[in-house]
C-alpha atoms as a PDB file:
ATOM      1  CA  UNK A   1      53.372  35.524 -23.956  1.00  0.00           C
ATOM      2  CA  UNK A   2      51.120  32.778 -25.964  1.00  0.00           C
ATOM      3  CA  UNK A   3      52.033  30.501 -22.767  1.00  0.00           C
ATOM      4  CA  UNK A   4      50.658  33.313 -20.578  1.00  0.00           C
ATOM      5  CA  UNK A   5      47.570  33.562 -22.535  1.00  0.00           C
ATOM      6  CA  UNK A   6      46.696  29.437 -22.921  1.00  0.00           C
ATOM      7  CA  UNK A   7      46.937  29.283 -19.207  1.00  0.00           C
ATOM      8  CA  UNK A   8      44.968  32.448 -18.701  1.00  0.00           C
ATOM      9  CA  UNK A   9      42.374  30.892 -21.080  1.00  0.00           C
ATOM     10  CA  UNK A  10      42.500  27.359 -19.413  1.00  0.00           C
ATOM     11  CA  UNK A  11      41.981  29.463 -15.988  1.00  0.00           C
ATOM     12  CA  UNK A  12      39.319  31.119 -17.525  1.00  0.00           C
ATOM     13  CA  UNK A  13      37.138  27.858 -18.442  1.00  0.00           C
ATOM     14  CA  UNK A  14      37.804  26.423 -15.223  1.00  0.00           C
ATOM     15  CA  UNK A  15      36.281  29.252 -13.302  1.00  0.00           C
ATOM     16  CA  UNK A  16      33.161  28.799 -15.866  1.00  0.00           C
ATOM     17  CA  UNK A  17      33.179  25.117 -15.402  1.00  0.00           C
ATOM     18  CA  UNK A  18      33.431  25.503 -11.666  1.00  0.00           C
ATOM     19  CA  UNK A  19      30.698  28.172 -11.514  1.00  0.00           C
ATOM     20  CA  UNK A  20      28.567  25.805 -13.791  1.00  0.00           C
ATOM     21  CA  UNK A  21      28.617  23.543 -11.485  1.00  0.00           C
ATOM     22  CA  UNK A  22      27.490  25.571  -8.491  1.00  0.00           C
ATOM     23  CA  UNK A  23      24.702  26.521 -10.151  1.00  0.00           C
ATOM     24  CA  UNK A  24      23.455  23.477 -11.837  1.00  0.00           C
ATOM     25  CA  UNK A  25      19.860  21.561 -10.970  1.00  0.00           C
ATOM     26  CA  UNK A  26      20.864  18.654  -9.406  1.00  0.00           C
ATOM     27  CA  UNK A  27      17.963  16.912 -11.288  1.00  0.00           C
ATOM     28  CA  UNK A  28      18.869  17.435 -14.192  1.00  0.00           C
ATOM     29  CA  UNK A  29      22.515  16.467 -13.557  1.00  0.00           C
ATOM     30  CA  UNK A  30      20.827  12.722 -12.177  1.00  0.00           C
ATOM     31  CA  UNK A  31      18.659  12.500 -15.165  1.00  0.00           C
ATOM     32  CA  UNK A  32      21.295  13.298 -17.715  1.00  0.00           C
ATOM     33  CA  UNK A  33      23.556  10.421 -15.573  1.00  0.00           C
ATOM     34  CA  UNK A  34      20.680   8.038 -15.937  1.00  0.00           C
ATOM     35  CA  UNK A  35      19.720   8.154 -19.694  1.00  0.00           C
ATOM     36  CA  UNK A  36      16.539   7.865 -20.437  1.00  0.00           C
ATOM     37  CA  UNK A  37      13.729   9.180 -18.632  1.00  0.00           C
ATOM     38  CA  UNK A  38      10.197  10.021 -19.065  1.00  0.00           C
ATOM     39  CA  UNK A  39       7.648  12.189 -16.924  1.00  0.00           C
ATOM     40  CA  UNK A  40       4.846  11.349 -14.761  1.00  0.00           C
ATOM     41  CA  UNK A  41       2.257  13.393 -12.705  1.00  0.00           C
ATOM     42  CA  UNK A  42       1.714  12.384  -9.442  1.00  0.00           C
ATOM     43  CA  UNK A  43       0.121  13.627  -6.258  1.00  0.00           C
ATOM     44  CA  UNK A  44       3.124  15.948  -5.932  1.00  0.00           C
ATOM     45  CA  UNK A  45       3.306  17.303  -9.001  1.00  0.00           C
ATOM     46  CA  UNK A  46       5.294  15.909 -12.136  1.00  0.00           C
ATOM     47  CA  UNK A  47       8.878  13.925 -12.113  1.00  0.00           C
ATOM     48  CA  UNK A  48      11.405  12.645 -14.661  1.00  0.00           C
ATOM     49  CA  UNK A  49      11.841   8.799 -13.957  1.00  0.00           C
ATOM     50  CA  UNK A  50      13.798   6.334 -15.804  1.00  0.00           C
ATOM     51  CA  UNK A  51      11.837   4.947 -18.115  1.00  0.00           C
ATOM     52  CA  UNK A  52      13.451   1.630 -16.767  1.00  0.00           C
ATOM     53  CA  UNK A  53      14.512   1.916 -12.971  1.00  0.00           C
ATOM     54  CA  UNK A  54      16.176  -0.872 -11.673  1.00  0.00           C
ATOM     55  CA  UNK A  55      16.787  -0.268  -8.271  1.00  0.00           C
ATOM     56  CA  UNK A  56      13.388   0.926  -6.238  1.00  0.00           C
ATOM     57  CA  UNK A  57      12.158   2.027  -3.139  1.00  0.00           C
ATOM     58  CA  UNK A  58       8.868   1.648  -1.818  1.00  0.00           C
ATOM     59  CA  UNK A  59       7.695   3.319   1.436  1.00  0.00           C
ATOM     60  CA  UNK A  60       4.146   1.656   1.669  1.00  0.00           C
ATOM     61  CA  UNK A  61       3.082  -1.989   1.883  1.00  0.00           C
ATOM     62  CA  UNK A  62       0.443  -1.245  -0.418  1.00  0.00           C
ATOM     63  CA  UNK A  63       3.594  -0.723  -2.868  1.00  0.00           C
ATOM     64  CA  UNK A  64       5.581  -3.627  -1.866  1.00  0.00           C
ATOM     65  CA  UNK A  65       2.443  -5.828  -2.800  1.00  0.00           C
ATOM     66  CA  UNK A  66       2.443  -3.786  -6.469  1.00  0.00           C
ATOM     67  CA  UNK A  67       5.662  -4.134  -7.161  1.00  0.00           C
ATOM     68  CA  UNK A  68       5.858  -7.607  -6.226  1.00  0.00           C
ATOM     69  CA  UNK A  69       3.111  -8.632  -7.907  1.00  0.00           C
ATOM     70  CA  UNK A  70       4.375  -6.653 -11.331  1.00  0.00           C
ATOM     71  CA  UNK A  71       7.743  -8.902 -10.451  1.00  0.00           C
ATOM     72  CA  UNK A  72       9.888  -6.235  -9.523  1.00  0.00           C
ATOM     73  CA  UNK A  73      11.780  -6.270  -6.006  1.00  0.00           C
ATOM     74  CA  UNK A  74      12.281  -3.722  -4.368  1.00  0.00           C
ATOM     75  CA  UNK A  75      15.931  -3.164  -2.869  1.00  0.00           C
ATOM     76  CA  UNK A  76      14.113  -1.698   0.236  1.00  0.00           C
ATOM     77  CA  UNK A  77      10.844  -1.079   1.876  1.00  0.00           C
ATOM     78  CA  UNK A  78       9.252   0.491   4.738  1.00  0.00           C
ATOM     79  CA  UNK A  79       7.419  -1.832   6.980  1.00  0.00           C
ATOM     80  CA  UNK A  80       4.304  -0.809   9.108  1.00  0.00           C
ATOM     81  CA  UNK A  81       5.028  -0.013  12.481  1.00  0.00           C
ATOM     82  CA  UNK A  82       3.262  -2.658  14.775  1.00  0.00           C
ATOM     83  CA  UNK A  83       4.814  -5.352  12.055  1.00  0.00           C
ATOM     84  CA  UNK A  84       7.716  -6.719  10.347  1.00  0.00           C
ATOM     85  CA  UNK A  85       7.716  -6.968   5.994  1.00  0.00           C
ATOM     86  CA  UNK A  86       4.394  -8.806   4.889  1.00  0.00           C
ATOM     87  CA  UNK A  87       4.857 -12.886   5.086  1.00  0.00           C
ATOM     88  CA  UNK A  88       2.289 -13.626   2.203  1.00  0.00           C
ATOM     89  CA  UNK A  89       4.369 -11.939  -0.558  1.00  0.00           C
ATOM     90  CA  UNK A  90       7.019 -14.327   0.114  1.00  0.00           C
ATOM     91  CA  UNK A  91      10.780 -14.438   1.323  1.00  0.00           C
ATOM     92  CA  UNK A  92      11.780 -10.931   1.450  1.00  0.00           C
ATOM     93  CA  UNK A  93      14.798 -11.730   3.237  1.00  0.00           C
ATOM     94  CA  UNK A  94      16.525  -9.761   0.399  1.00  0.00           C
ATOM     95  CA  UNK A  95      14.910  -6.568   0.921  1.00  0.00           C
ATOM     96  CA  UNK A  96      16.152  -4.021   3.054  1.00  0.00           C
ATOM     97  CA  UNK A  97      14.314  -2.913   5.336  1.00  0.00           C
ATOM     98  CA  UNK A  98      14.309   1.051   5.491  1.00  0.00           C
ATOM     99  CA  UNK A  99      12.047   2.771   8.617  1.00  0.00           C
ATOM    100  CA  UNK A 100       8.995   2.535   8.761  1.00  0.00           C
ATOM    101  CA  UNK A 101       5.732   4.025   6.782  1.00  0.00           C
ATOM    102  CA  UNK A 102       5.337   6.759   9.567  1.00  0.00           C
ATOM    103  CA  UNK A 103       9.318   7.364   9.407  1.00  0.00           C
ATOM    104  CA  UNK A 104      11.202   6.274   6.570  1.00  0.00           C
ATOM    105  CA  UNK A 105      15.035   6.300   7.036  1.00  0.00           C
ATOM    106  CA  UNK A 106      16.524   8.774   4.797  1.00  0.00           C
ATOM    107  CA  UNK A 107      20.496   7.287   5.476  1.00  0.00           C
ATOM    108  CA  UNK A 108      19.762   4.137   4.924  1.00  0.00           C
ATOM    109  CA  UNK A 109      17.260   4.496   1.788  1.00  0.00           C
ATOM    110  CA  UNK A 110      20.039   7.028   0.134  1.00  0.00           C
ATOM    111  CA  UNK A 111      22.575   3.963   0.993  1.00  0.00           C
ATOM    112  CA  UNK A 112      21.012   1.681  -1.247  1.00  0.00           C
ATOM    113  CA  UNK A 113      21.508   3.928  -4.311  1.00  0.00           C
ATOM    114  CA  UNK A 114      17.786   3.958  -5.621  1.00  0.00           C
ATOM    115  CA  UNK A 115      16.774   5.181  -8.914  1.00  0.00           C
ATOM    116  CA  UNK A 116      13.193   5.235  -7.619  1.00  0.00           C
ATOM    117  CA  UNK A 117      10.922   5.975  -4.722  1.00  0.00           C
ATOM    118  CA  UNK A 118       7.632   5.300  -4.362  1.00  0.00           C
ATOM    119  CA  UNK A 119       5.330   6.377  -1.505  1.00  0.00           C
ATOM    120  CA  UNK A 120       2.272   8.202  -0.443  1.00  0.00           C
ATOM    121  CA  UNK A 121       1.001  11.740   0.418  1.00  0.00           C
ATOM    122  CA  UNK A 122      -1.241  10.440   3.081  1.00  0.00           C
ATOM    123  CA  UNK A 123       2.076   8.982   5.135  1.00  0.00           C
ATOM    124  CA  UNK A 124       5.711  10.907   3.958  1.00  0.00           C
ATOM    125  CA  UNK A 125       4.504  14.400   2.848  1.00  0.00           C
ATOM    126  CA  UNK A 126       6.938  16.081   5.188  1.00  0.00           C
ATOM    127  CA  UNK A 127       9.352  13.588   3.936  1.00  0.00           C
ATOM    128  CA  UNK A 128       8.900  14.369  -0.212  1.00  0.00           C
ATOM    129  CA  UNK A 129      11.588  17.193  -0.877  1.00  0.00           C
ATOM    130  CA  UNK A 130      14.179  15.000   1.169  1.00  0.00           C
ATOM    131  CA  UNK A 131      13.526  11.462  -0.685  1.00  0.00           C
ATOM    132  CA  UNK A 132      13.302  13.216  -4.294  1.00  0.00           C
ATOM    133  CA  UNK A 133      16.779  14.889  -3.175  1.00  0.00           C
ATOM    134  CA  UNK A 134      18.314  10.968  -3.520  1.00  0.00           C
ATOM    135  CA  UNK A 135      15.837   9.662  -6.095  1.00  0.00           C
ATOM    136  CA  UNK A 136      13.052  10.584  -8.460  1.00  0.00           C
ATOM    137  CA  UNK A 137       9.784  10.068  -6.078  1.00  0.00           C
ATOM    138  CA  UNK A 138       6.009   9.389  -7.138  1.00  0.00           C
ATOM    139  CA  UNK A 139       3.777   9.575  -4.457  1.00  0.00           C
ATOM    140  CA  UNK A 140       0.314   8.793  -4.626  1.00  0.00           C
ATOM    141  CA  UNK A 141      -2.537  10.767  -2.770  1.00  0.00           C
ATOM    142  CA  UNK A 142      -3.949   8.408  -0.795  1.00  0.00           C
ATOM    143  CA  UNK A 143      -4.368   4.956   0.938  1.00  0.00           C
ATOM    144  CA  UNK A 144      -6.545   2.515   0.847  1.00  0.00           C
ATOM    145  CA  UNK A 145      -9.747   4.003  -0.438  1.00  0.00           C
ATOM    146  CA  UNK A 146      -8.159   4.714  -3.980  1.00  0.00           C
ATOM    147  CA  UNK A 147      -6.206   1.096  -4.132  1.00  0.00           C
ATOM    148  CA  UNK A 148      -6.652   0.798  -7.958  1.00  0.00           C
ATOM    149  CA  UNK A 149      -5.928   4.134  -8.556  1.00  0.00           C
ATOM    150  CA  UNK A 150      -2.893   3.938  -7.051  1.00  0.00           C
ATOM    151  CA  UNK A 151      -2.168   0.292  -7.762  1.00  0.00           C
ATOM    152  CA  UNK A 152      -2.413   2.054 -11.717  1.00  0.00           C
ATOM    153  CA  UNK A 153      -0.050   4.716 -10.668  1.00  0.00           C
ATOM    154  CA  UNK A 154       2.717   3.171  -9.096  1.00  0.00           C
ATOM    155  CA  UNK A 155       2.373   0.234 -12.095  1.00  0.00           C
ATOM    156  CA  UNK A 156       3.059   3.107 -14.572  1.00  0.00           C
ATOM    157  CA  UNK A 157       5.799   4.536 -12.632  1.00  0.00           C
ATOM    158  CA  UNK A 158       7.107   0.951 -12.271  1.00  0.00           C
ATOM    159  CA  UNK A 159       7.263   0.828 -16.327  1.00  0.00           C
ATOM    160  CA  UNK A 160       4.511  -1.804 -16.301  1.00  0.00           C
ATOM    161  CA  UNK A 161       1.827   0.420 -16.952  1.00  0.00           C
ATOM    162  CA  UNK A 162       0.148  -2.493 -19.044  1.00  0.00           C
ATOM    163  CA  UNK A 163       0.783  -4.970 -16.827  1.00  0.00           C
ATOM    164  CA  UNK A 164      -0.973  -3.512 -13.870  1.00  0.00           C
ATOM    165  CA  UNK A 165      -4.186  -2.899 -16.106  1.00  0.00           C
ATOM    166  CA  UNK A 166      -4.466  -6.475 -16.893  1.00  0.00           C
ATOM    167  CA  UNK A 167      -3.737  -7.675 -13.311  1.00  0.00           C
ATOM    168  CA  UNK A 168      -6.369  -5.299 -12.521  1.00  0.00           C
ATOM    169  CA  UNK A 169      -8.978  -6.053 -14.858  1.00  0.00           C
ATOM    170  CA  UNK A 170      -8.176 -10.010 -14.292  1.00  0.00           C
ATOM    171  CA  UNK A 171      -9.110  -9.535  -9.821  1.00  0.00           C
ATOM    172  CA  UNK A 172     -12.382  -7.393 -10.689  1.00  0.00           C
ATOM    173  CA  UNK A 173     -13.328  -9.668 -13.637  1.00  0.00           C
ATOM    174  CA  UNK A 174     -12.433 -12.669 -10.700  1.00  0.00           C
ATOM    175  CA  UNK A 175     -14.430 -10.680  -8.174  1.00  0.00           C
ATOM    176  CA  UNK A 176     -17.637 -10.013 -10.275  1.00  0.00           C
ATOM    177  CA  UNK A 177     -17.344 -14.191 -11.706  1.00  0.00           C
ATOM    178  CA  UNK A 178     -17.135 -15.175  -7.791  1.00  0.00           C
ATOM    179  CA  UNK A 179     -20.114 -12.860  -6.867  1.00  0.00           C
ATOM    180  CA  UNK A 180     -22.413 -14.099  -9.716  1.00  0.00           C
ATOM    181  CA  UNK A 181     -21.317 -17.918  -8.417  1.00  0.00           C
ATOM    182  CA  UNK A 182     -23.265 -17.352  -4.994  1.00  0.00           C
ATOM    183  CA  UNK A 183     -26.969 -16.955  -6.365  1.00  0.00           C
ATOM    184  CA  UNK A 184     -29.058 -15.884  -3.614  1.00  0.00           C
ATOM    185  CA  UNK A 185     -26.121 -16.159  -0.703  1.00  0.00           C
ATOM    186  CA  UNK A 186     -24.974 -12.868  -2.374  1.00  0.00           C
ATOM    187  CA  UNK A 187     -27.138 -11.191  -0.198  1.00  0.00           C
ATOM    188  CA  UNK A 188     -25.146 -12.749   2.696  1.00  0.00           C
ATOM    189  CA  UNK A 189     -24.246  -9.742   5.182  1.00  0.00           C
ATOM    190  CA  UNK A 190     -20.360 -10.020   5.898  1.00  0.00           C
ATOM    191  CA  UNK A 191     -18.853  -8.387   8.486  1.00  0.00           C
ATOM    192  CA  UNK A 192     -15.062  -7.138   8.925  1.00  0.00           C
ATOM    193  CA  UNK A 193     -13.953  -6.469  12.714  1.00  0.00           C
ATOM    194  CA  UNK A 194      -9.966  -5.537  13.544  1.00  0.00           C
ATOM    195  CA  UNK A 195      -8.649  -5.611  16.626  1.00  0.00           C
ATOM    196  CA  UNK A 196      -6.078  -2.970  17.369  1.00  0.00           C
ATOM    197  CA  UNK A 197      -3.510  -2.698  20.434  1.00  0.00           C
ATOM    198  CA  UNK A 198      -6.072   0.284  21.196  1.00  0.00           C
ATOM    199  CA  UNK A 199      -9.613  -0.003  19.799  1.00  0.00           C
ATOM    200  CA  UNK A 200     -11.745  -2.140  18.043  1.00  0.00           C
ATOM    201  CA  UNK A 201     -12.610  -1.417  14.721  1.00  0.00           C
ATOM    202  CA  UNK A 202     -15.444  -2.555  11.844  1.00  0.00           C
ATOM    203  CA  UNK A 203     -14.409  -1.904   8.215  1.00  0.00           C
ATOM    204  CA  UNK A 204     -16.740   0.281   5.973  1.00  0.00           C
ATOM    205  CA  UNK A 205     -17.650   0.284   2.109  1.00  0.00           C
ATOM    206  CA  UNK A 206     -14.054   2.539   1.484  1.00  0.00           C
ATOM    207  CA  UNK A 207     -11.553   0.234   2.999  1.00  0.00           C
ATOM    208  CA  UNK A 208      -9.344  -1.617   1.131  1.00  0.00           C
ATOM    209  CA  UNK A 209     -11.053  -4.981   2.348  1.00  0.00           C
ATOM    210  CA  UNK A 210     -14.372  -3.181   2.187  1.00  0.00           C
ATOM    211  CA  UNK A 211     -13.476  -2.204  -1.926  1.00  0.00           C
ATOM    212  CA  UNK A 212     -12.835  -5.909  -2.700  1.00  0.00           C
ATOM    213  CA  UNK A 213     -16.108  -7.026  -0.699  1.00  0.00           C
ATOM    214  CA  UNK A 214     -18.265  -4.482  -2.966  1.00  0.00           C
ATOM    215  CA  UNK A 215     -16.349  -5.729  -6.393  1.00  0.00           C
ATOM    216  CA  UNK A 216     -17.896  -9.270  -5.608  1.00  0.00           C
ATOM    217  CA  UNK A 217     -21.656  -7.979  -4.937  1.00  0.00           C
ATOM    218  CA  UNK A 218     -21.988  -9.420  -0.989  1.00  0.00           C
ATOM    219  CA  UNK A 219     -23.965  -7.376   1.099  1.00  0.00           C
ATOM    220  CA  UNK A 220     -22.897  -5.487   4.419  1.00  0.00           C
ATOM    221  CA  UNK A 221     -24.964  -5.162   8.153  1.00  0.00           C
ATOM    222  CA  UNK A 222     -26.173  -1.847   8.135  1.00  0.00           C
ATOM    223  CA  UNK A 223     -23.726  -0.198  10.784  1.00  0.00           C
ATOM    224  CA  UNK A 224     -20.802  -0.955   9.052  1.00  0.00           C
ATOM    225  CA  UNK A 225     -22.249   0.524   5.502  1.00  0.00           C
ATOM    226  CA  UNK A 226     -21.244   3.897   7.799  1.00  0.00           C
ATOM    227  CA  UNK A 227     -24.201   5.665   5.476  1.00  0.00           C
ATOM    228  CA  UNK A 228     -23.949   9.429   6.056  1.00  0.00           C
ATOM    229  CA  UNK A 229     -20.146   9.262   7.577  1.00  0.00           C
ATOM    230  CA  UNK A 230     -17.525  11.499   6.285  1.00  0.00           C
ATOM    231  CA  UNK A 231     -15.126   8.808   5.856  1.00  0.00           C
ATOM    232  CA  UNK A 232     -16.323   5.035   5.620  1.00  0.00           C
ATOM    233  CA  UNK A 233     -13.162   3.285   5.688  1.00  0.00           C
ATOM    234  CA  UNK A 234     -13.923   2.736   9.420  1.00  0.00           C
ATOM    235  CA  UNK A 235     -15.313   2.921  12.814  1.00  0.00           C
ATOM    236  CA  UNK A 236     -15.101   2.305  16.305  1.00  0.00           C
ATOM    237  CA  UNK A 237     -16.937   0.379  18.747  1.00  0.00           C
ATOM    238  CA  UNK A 238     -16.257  -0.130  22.719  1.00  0.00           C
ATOM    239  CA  UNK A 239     -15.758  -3.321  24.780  1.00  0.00           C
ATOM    240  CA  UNK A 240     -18.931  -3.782  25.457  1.00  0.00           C
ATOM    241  CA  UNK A 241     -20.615  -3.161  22.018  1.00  0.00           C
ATOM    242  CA  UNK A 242     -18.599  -5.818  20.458  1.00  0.00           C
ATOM    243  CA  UNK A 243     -21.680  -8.142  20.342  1.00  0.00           C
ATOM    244  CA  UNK A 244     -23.504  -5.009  17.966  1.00  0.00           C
ATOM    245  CA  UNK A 245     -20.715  -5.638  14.732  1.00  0.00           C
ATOM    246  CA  UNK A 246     -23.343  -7.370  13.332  1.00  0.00           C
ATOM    247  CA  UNK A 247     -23.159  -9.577  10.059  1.00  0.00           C
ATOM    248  CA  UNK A 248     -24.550 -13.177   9.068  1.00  0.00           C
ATOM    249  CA  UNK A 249     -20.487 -13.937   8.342  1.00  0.00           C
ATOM    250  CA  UNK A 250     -17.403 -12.469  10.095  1.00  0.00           C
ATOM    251  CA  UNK A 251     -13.804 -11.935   9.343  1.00  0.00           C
ATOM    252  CA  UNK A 252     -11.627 -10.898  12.054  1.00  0.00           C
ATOM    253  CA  UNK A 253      -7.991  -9.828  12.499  1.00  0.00           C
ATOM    254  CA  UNK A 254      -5.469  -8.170  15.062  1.00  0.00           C
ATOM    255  CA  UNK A 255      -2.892  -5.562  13.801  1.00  0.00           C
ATOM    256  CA  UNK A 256       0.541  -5.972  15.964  1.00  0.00           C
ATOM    257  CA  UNK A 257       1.259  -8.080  18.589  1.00  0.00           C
ATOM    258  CA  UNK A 258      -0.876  -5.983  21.013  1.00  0.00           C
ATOM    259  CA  UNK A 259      -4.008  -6.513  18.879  1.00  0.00           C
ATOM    260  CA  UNK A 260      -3.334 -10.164  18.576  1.00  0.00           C
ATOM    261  CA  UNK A 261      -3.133  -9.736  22.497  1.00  0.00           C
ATOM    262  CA  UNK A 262      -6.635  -7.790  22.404  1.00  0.00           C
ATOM    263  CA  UNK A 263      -8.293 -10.902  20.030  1.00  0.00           C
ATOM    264  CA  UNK A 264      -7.959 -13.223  22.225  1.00  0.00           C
ATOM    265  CA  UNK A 265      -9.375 -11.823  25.120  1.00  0.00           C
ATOM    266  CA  UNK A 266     -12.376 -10.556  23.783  1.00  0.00           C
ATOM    267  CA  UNK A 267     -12.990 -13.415  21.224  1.00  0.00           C
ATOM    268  CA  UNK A 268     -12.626 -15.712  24.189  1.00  0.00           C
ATOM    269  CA  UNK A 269     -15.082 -13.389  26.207  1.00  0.00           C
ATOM    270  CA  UNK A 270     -18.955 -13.482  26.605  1.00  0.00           C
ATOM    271  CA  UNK A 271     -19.505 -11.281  24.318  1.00  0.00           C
ATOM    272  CA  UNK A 272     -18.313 -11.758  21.466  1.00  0.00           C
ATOM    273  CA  UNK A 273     -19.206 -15.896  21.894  1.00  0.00           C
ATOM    274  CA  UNK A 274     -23.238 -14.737  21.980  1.00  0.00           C
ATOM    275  CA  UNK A 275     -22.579 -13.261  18.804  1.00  0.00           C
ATOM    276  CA  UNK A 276     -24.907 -15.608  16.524  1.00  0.00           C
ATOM    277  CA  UNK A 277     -22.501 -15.967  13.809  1.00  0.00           C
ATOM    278  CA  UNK A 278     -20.079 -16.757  16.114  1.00  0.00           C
ATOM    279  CA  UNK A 279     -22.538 -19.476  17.693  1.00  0.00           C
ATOM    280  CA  UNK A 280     -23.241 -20.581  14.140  1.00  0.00           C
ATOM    281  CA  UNK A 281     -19.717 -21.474  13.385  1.00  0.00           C
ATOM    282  CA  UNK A 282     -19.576 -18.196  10.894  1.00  0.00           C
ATOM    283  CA  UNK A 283     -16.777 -16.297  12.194  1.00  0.00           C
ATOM    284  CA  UNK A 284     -13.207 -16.976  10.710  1.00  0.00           C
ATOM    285  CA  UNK A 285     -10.358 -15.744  11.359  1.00  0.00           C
ATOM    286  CA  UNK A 286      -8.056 -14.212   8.822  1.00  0.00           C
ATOM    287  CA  UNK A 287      -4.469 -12.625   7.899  1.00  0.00           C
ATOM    288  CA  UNK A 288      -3.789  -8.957   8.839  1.00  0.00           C
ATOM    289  CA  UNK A 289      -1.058  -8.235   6.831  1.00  0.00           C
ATOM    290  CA  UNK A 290      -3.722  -9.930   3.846  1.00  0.00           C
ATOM    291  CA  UNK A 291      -7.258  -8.436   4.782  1.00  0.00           C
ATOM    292  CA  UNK A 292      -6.042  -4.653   6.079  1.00  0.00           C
ATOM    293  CA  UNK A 293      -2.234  -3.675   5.057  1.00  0.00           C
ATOM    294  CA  UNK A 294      -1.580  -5.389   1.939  1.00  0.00           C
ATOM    295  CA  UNK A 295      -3.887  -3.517  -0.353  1.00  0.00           C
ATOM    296  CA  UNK A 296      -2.476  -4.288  -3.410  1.00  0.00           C
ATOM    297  CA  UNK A 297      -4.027  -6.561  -6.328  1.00  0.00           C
ATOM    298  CA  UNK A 298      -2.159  -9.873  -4.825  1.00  0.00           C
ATOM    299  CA  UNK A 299      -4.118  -9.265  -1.624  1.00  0.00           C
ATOM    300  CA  UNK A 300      -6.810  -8.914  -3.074  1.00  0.00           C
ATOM    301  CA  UNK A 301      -6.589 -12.136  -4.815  1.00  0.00           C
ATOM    302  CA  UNK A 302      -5.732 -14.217  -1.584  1.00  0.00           C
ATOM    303  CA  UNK A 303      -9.260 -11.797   0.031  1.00  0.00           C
ATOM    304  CA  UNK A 304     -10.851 -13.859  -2.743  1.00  0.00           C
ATOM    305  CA  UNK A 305      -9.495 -17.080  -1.917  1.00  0.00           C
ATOM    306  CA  UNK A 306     -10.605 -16.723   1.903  1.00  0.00           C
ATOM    307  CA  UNK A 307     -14.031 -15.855   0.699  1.00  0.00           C
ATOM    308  CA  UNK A 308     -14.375 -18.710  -1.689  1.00  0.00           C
ATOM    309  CA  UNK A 309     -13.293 -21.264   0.700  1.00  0.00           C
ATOM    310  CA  UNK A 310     -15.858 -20.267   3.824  1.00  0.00           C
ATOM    311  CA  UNK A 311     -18.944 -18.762   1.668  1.00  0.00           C
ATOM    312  CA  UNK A 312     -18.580 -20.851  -1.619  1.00  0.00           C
ATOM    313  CA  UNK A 313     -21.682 -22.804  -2.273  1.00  0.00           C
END
């Protein structure tokens, strides 16, 4: 009879166990299996993070340049879609390479075991409730326009919180020093022009690029200041307004092999060669992956180094 009853009990608090278990939050289960944690607000709401994580994700290059430059490396990262992972960060031969920003790979991202994702509302929305399913995930809001903000963010979320405010405050204290340096060639209009496999585009006051131009002081032509526009990261213009981008200095890019394509046969054109900057020897070509999708404070840095060696006086 006591026999009868000990297995009756041990029955008993197996079927509890077992119903515990259907029933548990599988968030909680992770957190308690990763120590400790601590909580941060993001642009979808508020998650428990390590307070340490070791093995991160980052779905953005704008986050592969953060991380990277807070010395942690990611274990894998989306790359853009016309382009492979960003060459100016260094060999990333090590980093796995998981989708891209438009379509992150869940399989292979859950694969590599992460104890972190970070990425953006702008790009993986429709993605969020899957990613936080294999990892804690901070998104940010958006791209490009609020670089520091989320440079901040994901710094925090990193556990380097401190570390990304001096980084910061070092670039814009850089920026202001290198602005102050040109004296009356601040007032120097500088124009940014992208070529892309399908338009060609001139980069506003909100762009990342556009950002790090207004931290040093230089001025802007007039049409891409995009005064009165709903959104002045960008705009468009055809073929045959190339020769109206305007600007006393020009830096120009291609995104993708197709826009590299693009560059050269309308930098080689007419056109663009009446340009009078481009007559005056003023128009210089720089890195994509440095001027447009790196957004991050090491980008911003090497933005600074191109500017100091063609407008330095």
């Amino acid at each position: 009879m006591r026999r009868a009853l000990l297995a009756a009990g041990l029955a008993s608090a197996c079927a509890v166990a077992l119903a515990a278990c259907g029933t548990s939050d599988p968030a909680a289960e992770r957190n308690d299996a990763e120590g400790e944690t601590r909580s941060i607000a993001h642009a979808m709401g508020t998650t428990e993070i390590p307070a340490e994580p070791q093995r991160v994700v980052v779905l953005d290059t704008d986050k592969i340049d953060t991380a990277l430059s807070l010395g942690v490396t990611p274990v894998g990262a989306a790359r853009a879609s016309e382009t492979e992972l960003p060459t100016y960060l260094g060999d990333l031969s090590g980093v796995a390479v998981v989708g891209t920003t438009a379509e992150p790979d869940l399989e292979a991202i859950e694969a590599l075991e992460p104890d972190l994702i970070l990425g953006s509302k702008f790009r993986q929305e429709a993605f969020y409730d899957e990613l936080n399913a294999i990892a804690p995930t901070v998104f940010t809001e958006q791209v490009g326009v609020t670089w520091k903000e989320n440079f901040l963010l994901d710094g925090d979320a990193l556990g380097k919180g401190e570390e990304a405010k001096q980084l910061l405050a070092d670039y814009e204290t850089r920026a202001a020093e290198f602005g102050t340096s040109l004296g009356d060639a601040l007032a120097t209009e500088v124009s940014l022009v992208r070529f892309m496999p399908d338009q060609i585009r001139f980069y506003g006051p909100d762009s990342f690029s556009g950002i790090v131009l207004g931290d040093t002081g230089l001025a802007r032509p007039e049409l891409q200041q995009l005064n009165g526009a709903e959104d002045r990261r960008f705009g468009e213009v055809s073929a045959e307004e190339l020769d109206t981008v305007g600007g006393d200095v020009i830096f120009y890019c291609a995104y993708g092999t197709d826009g590299e394509a693009m560059l050269a046969d309308y930098t080689g054109g007419e056109l663009w060669q009446s340009i009078p900057a481009v007559q005056d020897g003023k128009a210089h070509q720089v890195d994509d992956e440095v001027w447009m999708t790196g957004i991050g404070v090491t980008a911003a840095g090497m933005i600074l180094d191109d500017l100091e060696q063609y407008l330095a006086v």
